[in-house]
Protein backbone atom coordinates (compact mmCIF):
# COMPACT_ATOMS: atom_id res chain seq x y z
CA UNK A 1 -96.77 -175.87 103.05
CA UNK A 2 -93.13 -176.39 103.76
CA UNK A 3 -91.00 -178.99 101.69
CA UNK A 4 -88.55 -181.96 102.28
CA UNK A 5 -85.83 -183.64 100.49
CA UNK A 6 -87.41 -186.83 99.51
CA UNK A 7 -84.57 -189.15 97.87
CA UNK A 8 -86.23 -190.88 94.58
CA UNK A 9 -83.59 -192.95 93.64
CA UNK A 10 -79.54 -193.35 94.82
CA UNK A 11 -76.80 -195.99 92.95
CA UNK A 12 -75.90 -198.63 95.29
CA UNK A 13 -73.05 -200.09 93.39
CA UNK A 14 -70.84 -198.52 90.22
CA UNK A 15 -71.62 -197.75 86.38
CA UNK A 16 -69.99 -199.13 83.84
CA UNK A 17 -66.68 -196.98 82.75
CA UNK A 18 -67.32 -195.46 79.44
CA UNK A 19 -64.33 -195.36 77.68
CA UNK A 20 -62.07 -195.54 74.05
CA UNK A 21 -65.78 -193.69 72.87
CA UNK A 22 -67.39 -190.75 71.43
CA UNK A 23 -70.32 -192.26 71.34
CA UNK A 24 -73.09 -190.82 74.32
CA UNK A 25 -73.18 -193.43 76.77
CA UNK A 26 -74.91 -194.14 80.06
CA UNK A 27 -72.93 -193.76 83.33
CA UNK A 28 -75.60 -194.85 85.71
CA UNK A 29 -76.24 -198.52 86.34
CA UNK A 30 -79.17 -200.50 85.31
CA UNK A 31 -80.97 -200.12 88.56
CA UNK A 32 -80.90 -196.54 89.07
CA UNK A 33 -82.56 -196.05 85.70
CA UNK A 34 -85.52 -195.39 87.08
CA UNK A 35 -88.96 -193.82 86.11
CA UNK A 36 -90.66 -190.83 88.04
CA UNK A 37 -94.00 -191.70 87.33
CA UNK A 38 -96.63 -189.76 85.35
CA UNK A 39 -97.72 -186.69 87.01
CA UNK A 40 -95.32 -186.37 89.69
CA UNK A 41 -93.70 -183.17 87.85
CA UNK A 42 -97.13 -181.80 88.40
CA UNK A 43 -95.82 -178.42 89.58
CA UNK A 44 -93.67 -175.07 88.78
CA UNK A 45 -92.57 -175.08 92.48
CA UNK A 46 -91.19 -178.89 92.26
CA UNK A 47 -86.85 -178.39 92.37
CA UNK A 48 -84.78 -181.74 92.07
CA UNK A 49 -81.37 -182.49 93.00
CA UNK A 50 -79.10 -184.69 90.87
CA UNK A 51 -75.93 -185.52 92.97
CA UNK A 52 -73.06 -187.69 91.54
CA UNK A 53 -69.71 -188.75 91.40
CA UNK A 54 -66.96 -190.52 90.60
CA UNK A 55 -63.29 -191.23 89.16
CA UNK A 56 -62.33 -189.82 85.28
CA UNK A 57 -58.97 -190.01 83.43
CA UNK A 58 -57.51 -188.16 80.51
CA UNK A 59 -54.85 -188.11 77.90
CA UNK A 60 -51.97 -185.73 78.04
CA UNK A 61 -51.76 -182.28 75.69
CA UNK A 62 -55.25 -182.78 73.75
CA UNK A 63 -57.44 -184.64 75.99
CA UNK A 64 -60.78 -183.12 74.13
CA UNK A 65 -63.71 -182.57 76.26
CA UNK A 66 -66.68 -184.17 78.48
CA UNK A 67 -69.87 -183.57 77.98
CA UNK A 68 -72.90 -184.42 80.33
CA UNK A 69 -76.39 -184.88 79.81
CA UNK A 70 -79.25 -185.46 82.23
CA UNK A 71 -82.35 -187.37 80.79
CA UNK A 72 -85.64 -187.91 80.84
CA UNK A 73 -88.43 -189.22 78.55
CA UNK A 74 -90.14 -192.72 77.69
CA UNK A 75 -86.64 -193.97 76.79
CA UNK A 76 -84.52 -191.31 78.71
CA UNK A 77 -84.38 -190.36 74.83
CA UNK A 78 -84.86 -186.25 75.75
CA UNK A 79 -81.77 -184.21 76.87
CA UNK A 80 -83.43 -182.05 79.29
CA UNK A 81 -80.10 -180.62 80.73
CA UNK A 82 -76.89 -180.73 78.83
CA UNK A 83 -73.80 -179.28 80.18
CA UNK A 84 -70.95 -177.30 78.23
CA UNK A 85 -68.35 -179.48 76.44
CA UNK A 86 -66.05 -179.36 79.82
CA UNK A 87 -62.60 -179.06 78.41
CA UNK A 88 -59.99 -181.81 80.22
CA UNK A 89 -56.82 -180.96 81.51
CA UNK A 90 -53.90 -180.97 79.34
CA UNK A 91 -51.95 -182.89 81.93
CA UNK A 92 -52.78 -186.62 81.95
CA UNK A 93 -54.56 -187.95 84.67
CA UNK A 94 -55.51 -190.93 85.85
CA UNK A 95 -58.52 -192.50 88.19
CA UNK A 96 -59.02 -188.93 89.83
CA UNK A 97 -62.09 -187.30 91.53
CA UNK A 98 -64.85 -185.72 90.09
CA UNK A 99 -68.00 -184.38 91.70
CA UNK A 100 -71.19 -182.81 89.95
CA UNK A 101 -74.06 -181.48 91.35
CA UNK A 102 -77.14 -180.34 89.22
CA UNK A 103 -80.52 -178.11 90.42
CA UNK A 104 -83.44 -178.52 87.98
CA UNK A 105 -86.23 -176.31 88.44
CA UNK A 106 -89.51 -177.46 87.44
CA UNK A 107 -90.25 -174.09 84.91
CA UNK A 108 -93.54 -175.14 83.32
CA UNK A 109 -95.42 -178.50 82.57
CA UNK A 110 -97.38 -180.48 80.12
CA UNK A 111 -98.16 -183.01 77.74
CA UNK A 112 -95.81 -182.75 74.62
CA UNK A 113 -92.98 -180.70 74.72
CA UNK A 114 -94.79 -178.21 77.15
CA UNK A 115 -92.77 -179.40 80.32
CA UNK A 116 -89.13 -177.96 81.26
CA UNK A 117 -86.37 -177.89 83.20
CA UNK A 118 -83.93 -174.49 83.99
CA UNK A 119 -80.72 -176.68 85.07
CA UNK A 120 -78.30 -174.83 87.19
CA UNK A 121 -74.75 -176.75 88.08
CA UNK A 122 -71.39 -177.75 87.94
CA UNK A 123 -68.63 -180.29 87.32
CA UNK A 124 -65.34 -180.41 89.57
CA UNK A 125 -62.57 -182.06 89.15
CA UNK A 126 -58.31 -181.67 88.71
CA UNK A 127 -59.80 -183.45 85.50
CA UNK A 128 -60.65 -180.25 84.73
CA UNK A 129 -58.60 -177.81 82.45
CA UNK A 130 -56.27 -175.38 84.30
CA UNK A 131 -56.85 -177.44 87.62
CA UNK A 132 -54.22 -177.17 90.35
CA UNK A 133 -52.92 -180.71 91.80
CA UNK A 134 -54.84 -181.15 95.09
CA UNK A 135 -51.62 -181.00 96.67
CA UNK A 136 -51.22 -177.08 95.28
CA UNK A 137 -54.34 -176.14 96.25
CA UNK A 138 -57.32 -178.28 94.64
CA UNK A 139 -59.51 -178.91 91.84
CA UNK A 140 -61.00 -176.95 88.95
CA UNK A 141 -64.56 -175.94 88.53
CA UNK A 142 -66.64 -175.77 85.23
CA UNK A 143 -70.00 -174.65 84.77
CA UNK A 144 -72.82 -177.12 84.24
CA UNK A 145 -73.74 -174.48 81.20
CA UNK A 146 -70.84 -172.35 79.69
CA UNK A 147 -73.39 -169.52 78.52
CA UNK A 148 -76.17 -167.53 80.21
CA UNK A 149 -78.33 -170.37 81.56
CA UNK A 150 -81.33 -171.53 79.78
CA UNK A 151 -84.10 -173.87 80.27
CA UNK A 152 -83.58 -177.64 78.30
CA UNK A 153 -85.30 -179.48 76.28
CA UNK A 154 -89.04 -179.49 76.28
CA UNK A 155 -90.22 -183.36 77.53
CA UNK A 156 -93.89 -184.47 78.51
CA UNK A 157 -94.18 -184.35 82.33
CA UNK A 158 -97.98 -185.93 82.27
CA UNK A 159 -96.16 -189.45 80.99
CA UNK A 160 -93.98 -191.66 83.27
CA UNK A 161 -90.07 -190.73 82.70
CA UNK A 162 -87.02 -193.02 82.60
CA UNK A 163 -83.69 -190.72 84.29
CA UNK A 164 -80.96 -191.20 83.21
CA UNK A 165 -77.06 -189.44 83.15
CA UNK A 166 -74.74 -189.95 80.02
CA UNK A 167 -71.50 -188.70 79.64
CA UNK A 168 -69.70 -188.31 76.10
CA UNK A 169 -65.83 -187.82 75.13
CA UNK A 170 -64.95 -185.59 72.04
CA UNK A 171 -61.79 -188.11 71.65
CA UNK A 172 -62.29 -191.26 71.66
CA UNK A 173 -58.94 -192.98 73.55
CA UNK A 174 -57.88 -195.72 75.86
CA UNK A 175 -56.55 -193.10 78.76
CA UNK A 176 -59.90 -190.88 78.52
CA UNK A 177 -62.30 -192.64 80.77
CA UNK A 178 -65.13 -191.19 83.76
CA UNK A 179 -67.03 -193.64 85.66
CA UNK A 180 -69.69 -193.61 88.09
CA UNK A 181 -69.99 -194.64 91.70
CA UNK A 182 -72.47 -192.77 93.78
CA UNK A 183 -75.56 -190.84 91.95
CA UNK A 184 -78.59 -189.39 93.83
CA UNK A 185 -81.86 -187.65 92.38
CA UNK A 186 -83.35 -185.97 95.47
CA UNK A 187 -87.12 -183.99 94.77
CA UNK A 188 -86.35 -181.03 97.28
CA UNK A 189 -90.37 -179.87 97.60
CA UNK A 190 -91.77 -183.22 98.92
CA UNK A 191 -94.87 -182.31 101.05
CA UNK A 192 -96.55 -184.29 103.63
């Protein structure tokens, strides 16, 4: 039976800005912390669609890097898709663009640790290291995963699961900053 794209949850209004951290913090706003309820991953052939994005700023010559995690779990405690550390540009910049779009594919499911994800994505942005202005022909690209792509961590798909989307700085300073203002998680195998 053929599929839909079935939006579970969208962010009406803006995170909070994490910045002047190192520390993993949310980017999504209270009320687009949702929870898929138990049994809903009930499938191999399930696919989901995170869609976000937003503005970032960096410091100039060692900006340190970004890293991204999408969450699930009782708590959203369980990093079931974390992205490379996404090295900044080392030309400041300030309140730019960044879009990131992120494929999970249901690969098995379970009670325990039996369910997971394979994440496939990216992050763009002139944020990004080597990144042309837009003016000289656009942002840079970085993979959601640096390496050969791999399934994340193992979470418990029979259980209702908080989302959630966290973003961490390896420098904590006043000019590196990313904040949130739209974020989607789309189920792309919705049946009638």
């Amino acid at each position: 039976m053929p599929g839909y794209r079935s939006p579970l949850v969208g962010a009406q209004i803006d995170g909070t800005a994490v910045t002047n951290t190192t520390t993993e913090t949310t980017l999504l706003p209270a009320v687009a912390k949702v929870f898929i309820p138990s049994g809903y991953i009930n499938s191999t052939a399930k696919v989901f669609c995170v869609s976000a994005s937003g503005r970032i700023s960096n410091i100039v010559t060692t900006p340190g890097t970004l890293t991204l995690k999408f969450k699930l779990g009782p708590t959203a405690n369980i990093a079931v898709a974390t992205s490379q550390a996404i090295q900044l540009n080392a030309v400041a910049k300030t309140n730019v663009t960044w879009v990131a779009e992120l494929m999970l594919y249901v690969r098995s499911i379970g009670s325990g640790t039996a369910a997971t994800l394979f994440p496939v994505g990216f992050f763009k942005s002139e944020a990004v290291v080597g990144s042309a202005l837009p003016s000289a022909g656009g942002a840079g690209d970085a993979m959601f995963q640096a390496s050969a792509p791999a399934v994340g961590t193992g979470f418990d798909s029979s259980v209702s699961n908080q989302i959630d989307l966290t973003a961490t700085f390896s420098i904590a300073n006043a000019g590196n900053s990313i904040q949130l203002h739209t974020f989607t998680l789309e189920d792309l195998t919705t049946t009638p």
